[in-house]
C-alpha atoms as a PDB file:
ATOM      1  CA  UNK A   1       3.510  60.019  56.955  1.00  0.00           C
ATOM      2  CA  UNK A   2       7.049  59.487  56.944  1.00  0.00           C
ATOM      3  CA  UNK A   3       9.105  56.915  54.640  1.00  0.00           C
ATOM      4  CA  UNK A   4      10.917  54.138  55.142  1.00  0.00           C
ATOM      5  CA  UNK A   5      12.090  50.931  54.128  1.00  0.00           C
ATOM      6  CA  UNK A   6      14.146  47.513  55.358  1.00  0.00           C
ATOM      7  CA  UNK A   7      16.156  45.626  53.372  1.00  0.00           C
ATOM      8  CA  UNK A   8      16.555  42.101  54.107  1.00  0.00           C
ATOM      9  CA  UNK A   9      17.723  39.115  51.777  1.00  0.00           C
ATOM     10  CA  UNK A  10      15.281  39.652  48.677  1.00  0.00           C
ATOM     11  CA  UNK A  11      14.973  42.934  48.336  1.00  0.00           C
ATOM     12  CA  UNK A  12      14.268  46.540  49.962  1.00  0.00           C
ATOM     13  CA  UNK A  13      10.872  46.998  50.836  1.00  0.00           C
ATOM     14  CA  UNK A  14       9.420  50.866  51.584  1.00  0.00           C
ATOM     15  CA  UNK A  15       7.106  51.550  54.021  1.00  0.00           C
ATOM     16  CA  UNK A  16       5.097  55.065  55.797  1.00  0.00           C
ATOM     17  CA  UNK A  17       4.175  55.694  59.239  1.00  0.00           C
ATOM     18  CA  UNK A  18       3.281  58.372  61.412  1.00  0.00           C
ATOM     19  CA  UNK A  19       5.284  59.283  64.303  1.00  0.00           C
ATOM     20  CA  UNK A  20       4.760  56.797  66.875  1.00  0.00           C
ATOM     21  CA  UNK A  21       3.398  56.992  70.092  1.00  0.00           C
ATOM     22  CA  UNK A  22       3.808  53.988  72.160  1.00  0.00           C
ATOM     23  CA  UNK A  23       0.414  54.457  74.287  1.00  0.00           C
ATOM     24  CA  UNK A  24      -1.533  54.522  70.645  1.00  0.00           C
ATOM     25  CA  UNK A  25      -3.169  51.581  69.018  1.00  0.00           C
ATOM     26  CA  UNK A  26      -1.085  50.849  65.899  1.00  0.00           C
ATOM     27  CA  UNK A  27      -3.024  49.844  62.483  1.00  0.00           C
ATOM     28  CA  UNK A  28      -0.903  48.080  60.137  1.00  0.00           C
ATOM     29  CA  UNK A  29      -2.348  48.954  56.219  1.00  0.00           C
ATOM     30  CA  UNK A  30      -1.842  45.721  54.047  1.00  0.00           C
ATOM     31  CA  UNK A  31      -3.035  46.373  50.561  1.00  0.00           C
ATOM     32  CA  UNK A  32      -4.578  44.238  47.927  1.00  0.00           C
ATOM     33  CA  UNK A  33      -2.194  42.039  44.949  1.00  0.00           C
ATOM     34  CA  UNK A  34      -0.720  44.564  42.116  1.00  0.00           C
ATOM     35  CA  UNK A  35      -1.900  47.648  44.345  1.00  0.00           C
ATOM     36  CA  UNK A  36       0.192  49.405  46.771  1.00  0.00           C
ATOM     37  CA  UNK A  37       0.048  52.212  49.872  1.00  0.00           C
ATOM     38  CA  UNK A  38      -1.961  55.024  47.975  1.00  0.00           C
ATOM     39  CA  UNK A  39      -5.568  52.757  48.017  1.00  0.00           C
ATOM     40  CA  UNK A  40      -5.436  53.523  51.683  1.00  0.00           C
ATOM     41  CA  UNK A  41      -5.419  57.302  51.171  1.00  0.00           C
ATOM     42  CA  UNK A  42      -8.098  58.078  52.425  1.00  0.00           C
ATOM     43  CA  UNK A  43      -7.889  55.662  55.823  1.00  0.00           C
ATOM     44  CA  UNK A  44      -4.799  57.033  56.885  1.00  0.00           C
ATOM     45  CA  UNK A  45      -6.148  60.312  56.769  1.00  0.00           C
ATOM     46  CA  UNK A  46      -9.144  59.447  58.527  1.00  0.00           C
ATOM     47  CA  UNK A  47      -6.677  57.265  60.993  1.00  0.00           C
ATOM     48  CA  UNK A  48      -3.548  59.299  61.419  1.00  0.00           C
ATOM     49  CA  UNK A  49      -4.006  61.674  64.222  1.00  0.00           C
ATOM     50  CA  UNK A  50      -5.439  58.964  66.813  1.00  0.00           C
ATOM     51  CA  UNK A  51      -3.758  56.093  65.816  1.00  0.00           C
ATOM     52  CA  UNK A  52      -0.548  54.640  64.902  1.00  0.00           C
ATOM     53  CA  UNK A  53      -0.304  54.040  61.204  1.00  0.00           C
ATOM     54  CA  UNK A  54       1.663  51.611  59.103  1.00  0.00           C
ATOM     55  CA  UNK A  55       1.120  51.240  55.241  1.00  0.00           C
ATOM     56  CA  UNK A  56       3.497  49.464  52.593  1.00  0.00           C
ATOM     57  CA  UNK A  57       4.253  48.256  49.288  1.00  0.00           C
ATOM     58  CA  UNK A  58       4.623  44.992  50.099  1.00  0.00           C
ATOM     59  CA  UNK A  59       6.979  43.025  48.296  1.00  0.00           C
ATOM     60  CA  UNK A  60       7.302  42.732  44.930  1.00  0.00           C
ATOM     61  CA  UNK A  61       5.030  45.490  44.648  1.00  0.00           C
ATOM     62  CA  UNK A  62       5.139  49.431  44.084  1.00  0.00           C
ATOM     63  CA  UNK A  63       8.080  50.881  45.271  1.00  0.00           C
ATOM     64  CA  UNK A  64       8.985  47.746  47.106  1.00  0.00           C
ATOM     65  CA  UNK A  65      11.122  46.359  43.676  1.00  0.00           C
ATOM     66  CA  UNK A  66      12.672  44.273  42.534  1.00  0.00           C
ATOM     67  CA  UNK A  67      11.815  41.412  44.823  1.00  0.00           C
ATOM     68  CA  UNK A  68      12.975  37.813  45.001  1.00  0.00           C
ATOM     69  CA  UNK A  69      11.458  35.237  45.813  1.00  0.00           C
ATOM     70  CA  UNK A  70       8.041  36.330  47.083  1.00  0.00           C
ATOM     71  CA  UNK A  71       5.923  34.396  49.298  1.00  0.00           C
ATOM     72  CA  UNK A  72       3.705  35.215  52.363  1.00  0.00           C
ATOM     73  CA  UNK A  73       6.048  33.385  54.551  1.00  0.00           C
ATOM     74  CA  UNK A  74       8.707  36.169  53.097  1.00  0.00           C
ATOM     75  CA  UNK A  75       5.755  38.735  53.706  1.00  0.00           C
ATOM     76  CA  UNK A  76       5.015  38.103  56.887  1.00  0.00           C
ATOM     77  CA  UNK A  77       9.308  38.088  58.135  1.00  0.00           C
ATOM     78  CA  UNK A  78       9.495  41.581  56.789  1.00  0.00           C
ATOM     79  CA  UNK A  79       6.064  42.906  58.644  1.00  0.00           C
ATOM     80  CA  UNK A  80       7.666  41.498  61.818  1.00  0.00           C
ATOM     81  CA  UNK A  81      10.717  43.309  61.048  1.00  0.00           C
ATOM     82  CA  UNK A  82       9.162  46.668  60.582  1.00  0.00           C
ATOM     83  CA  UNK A  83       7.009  46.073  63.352  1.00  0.00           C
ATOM     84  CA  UNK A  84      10.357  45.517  65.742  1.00  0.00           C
ATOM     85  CA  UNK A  85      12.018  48.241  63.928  1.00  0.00           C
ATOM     86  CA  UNK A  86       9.230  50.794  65.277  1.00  0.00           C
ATOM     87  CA  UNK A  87       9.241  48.983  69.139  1.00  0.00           C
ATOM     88  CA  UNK A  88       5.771  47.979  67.918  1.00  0.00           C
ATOM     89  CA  UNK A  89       4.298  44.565  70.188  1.00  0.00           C
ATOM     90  CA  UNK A  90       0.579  44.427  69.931  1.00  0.00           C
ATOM     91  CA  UNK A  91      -1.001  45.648  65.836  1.00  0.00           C
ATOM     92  CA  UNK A  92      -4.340  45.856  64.330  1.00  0.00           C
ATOM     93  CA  UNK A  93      -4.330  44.091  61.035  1.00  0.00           C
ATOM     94  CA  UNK A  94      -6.582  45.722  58.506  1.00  0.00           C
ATOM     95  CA  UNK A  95      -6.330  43.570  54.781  1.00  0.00           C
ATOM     96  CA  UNK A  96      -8.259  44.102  51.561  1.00  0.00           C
ATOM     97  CA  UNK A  97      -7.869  41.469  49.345  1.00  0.00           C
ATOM     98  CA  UNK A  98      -4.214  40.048  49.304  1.00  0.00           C
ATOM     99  CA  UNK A  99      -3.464  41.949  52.120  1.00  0.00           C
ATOM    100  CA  UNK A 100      -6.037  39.845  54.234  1.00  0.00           C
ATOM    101  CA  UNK A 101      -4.444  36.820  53.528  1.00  0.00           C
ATOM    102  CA  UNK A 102      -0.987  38.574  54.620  1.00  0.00           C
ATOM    103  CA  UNK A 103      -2.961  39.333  57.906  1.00  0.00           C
ATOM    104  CA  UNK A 104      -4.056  35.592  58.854  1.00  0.00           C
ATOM    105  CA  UNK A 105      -0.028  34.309  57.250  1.00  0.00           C
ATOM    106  CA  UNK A 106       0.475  36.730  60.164  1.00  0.00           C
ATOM    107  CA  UNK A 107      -1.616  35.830  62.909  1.00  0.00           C
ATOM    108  CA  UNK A 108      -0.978  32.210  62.207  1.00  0.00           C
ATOM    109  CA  UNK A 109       2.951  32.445  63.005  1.00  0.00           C
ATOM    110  CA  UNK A 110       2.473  34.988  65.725  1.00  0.00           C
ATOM    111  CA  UNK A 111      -0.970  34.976  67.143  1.00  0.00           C
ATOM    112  CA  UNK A 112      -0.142  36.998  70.552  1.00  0.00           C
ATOM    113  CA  UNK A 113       0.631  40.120  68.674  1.00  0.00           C
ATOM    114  CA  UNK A 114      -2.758  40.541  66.586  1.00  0.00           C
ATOM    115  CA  UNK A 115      -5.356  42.615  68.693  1.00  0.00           C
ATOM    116  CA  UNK A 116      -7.765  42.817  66.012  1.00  0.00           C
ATOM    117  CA  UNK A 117      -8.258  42.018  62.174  1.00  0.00           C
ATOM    118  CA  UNK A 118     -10.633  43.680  59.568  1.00  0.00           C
ATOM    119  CA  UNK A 119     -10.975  41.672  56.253  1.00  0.00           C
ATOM    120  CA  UNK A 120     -12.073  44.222  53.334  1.00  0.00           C
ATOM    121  CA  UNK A 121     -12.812  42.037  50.524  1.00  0.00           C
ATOM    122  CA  UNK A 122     -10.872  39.135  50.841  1.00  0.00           C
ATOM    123  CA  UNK A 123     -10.815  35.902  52.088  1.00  0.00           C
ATOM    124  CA  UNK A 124     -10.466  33.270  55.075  1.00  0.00           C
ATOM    125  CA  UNK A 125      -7.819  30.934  55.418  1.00  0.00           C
ATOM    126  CA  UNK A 126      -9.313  27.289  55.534  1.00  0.00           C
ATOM    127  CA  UNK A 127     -10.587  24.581  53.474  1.00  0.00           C
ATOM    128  CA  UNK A 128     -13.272  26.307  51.988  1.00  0.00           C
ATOM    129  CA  UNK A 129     -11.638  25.815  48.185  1.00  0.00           C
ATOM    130  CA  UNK A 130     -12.589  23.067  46.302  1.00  0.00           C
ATOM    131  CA  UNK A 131     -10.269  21.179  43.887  1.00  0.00           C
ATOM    132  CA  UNK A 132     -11.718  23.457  41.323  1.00  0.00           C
ATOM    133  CA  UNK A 133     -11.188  26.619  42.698  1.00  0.00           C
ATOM    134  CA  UNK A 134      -7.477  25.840  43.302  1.00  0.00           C
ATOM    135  CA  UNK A 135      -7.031  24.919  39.764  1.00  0.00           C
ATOM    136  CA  UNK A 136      -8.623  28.207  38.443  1.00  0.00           C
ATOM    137  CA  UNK A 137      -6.515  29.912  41.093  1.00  0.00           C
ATOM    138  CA  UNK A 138      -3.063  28.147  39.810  1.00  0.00           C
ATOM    139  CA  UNK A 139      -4.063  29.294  36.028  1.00  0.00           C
ATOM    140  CA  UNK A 140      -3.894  32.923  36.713  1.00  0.00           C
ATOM    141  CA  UNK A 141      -0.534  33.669  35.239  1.00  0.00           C
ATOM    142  CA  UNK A 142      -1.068  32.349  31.617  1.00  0.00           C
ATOM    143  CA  UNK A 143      -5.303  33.561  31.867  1.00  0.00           C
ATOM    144  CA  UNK A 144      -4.092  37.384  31.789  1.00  0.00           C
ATOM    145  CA  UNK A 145      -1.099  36.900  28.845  1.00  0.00           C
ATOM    146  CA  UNK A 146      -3.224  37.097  25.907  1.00  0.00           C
ATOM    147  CA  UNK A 147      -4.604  40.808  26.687  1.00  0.00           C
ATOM    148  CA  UNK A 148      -2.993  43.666  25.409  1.00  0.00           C
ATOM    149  CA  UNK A 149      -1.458  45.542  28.096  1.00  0.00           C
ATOM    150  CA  UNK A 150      -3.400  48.902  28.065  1.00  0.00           C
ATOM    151  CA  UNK A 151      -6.488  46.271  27.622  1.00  0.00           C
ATOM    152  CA  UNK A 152      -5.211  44.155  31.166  1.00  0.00           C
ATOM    153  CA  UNK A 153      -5.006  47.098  32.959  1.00  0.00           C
ATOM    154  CA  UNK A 154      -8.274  49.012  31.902  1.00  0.00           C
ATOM    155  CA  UNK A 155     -10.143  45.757  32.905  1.00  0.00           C
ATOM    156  CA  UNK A 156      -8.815  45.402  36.539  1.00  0.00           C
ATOM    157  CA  UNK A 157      -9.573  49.269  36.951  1.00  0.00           C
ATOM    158  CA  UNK A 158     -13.027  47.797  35.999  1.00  0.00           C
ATOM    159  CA  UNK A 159     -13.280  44.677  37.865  1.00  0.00           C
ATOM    160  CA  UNK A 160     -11.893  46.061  41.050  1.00  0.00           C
ATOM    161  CA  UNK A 161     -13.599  49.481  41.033  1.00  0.00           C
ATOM    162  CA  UNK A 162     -17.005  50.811  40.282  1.00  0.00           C
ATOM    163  CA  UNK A 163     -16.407  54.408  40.946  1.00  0.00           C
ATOM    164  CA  UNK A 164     -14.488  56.478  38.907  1.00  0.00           C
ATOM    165  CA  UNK A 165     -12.317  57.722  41.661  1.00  0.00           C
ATOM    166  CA  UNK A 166     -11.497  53.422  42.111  1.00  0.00           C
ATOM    167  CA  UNK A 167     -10.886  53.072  38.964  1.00  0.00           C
ATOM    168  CA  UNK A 168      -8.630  56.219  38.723  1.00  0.00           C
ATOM    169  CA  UNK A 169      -6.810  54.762  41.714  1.00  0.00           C
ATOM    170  CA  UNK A 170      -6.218  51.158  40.425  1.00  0.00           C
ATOM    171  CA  UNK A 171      -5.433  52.381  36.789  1.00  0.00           C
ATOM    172  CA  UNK A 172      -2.516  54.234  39.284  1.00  0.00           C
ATOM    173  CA  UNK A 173      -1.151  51.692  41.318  1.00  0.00           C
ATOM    174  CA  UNK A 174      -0.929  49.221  37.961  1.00  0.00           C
ATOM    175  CA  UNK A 175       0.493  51.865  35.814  1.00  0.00           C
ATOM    176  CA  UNK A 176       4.480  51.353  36.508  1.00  0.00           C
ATOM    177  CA  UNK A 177       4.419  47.499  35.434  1.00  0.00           C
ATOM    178  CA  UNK A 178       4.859  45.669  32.286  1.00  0.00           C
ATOM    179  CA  UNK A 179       2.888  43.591  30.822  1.00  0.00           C
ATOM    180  CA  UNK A 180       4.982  40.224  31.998  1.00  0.00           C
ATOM    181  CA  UNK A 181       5.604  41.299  35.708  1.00  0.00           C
ATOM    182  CA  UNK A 182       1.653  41.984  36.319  1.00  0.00           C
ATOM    183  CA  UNK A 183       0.936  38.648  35.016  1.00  0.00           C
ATOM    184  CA  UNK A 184       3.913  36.934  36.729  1.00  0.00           C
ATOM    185  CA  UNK A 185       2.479  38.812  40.694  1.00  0.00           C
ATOM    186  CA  UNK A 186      -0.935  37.509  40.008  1.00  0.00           C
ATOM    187  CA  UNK A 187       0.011  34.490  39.712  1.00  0.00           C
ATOM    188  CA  UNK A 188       2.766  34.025  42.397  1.00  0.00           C
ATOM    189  CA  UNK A 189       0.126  36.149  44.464  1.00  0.00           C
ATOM    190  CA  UNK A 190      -2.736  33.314  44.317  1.00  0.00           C
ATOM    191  CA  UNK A 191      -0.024  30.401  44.145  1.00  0.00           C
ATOM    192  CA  UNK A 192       1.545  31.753  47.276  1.00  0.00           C
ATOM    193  CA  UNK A 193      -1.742  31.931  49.286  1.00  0.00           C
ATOM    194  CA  UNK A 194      -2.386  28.331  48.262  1.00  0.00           C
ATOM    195  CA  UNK A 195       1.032  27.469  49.533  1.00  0.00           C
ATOM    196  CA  UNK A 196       0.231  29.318  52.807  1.00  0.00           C
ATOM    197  CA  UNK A 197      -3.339  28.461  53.169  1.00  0.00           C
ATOM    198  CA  UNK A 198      -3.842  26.583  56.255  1.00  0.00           C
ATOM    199  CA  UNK A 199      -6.606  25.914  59.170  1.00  0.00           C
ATOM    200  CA  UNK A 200      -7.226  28.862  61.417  1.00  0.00           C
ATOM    201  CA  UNK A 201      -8.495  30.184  64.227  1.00  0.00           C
ATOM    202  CA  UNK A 202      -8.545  33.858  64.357  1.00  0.00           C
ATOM    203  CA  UNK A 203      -7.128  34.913  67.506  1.00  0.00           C
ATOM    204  CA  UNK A 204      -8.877  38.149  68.336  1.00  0.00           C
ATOM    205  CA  UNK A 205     -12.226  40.331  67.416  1.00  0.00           C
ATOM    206  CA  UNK A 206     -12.459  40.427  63.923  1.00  0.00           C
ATOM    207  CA  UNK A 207     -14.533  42.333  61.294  1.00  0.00           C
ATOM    208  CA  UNK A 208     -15.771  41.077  58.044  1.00  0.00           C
ATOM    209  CA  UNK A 209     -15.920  44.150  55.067  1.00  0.00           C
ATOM    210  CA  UNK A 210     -17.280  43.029  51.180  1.00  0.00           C
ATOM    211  CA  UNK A 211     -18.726  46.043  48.812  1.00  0.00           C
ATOM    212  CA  UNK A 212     -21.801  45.030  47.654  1.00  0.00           C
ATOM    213  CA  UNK A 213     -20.591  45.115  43.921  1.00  0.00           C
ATOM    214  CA  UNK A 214     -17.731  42.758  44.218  1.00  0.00           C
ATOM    215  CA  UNK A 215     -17.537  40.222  41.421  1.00  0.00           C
ATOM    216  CA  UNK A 216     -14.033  39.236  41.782  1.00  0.00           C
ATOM    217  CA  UNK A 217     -13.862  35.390  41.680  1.00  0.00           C
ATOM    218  CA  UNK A 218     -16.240  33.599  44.751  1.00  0.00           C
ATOM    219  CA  UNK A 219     -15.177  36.493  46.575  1.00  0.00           C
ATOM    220  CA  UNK A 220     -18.948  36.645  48.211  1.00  0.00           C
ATOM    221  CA  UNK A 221     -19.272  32.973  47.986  1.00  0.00           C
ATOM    222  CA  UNK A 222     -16.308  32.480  50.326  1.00  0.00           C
ATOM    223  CA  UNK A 223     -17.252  35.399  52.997  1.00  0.00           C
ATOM    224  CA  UNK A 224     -20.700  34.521  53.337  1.00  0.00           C
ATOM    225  CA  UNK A 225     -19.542  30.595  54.077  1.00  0.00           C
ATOM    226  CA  UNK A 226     -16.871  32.380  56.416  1.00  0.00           C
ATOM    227  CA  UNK A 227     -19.561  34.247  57.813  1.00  0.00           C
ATOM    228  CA  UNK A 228     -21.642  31.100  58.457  1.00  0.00           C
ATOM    229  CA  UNK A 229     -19.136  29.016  59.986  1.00  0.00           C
ATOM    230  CA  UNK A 230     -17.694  31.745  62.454  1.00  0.00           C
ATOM    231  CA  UNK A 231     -20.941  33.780  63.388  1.00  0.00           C
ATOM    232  CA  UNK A 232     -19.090  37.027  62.427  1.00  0.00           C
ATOM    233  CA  UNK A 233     -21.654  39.041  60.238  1.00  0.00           C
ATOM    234  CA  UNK A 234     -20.776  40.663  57.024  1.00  0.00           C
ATOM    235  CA  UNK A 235     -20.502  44.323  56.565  1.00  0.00           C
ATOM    236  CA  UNK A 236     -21.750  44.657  52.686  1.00  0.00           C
ATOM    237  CA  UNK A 237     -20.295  48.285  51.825  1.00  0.00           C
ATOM    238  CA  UNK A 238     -23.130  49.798  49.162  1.00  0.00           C
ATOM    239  CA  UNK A 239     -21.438  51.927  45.769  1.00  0.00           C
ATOM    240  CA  UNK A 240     -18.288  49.203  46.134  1.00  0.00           C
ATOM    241  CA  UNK A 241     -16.963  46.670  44.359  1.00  0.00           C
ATOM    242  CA  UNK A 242     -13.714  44.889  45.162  1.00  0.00           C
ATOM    243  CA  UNK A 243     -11.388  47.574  46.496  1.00  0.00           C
ATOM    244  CA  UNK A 244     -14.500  48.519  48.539  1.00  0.00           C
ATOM    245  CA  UNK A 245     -12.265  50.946  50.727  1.00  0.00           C
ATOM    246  CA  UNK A 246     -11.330  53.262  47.507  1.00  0.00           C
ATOM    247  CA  UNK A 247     -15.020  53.126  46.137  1.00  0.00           C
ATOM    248  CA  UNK A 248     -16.580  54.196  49.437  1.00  0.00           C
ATOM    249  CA  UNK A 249     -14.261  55.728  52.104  1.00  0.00           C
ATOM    250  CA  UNK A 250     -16.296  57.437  53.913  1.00  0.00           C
ATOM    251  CA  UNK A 251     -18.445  54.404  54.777  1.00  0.00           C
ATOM    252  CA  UNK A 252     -15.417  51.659  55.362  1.00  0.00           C
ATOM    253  CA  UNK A 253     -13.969  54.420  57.310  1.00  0.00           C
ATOM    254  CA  UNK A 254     -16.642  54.683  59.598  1.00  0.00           C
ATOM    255  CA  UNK A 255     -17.011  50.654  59.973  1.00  0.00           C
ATOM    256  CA  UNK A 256     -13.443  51.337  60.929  1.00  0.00           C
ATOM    257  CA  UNK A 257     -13.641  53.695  63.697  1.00  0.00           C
ATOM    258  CA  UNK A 258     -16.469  51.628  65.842  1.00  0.00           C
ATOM    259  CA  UNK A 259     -14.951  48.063  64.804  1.00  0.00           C
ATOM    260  CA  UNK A 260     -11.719  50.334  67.113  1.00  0.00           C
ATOM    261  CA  UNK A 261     -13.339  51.704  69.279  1.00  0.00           C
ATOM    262  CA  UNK A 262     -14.449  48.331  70.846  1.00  0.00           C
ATOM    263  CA  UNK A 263     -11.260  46.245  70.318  1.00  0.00           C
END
């Protein structure tokens, strides 16, 4: 995979692709909040020699700082960049967690460009949060200030992970930030997907990924009402909690290669 990066008004923001071949389906790799490129390891080398293959930091996160000013809108103006800086017109959008909600911020400003869309533990755009839920979600920030930092970061290696290779991985991608700039993303992550949240249609064949094991927030709650509402059945990936992709590769990668092979 080769590096790369754009720099646009808030920041420079890295990215890693393989060469590109124009008559290839291209995969764009959108990670989950605090985590960055490396929890797609093992997809891009399961992807990489018959596919085109984008992964980032996305801003704000990983190598992708500092960063002003994030917001999907923001997210979603440099993935069309990239995507123009690489001739790319047609992209299959595969989220896990934040990253999904990047993916529909995407496909609801430019719909004709998304070929495909695989959710891996996150969740749909719509009104499926209650007054409740979008309180909880908008107290975040302050929630994670009272733990200790080396106590914060051993407990999202915990929620987000079952295996110890997940929890390895997460531990990893949280490692380079303080204390105050992991509790500031989460909480611009969740208040900027409220901002964005709107009523979708999803324009093209979709695929709906949730590890068995995943106790993050309503996380289930939400798919299996997204499930209901749009007929699209849930995948449940067994040995996986939230960052279902790192706990069980091989199966994710698999759901991966048929959802493609049919799109």
């Amino acid at each position: 995979m080769k590096q790369s990066f754009v720099k646009c008004k808030n920041g420079t923001v890295y990215y890693w692709h393989t060469d590109i071949d124009l008559a290839k389906k291209t995969l764009f790799l959108l990670h989950g909040l605090t985590a960055n490129h490396t929890m797609f390891a093992k997809q891009i080398d399961f992807l990489k020699d018959d596919y085109n293959v984008i992964a980032w930091d996305a801003p704000a996160h990983g190598k992708s700082r500092p960063y002003d000013d994030f917001s999907y809108e923001n997210a979603v103006a440099v993935m069309l960049q990239i995507l123009n800086k690489l001739q790319i017109q047609k992209v299959v959008l595969i989220g896990q967690s934040m990253g999904g909600f990047m993916a529909q911020s995407f496909m609801a400003r430019y719909p004709e460009m998304v070929t495909g869309f695989i959710s891996i533990d996150s969740t749909p755009f719509g009104d499926y949060y209650s007054k409740s839920d979008i309180w909880w979600l908008k107290q975040i920030e302050w929630m994670c200030k009272p733990f200790p930092k080396k106590l914060l970061k051993t407990s999202m290696a915990k929620q987000n992970a079952v295996t110890k290779a997940g929890q390895e991985n997460m531990l990893a991608m949280v490692s380079d930030y303080e204390k105050a700039e992991l509790c500031r993303l989460m909480g611009i992550g969740y208040a900027g997907f409220l901002d964005d949240n709107r009523e979708l249609q999803i324009p093209c064949p979709f695929m709906i990924l949730v590890g068995e094991q995943d106790k993050t927030g309503k996380v289930k709650q939400y798919n299996k009402t997204w499930s209901k509402r749009t007929g699209q059945q849930i995948i449940w990936i067994p040995n996986a909690a939230h960052n279902s992709n790192v706990d069980n590769p091989e199966f994710v990668n698999e759901c991966i290669r048929e959802f493609l092979e049919n799109v």
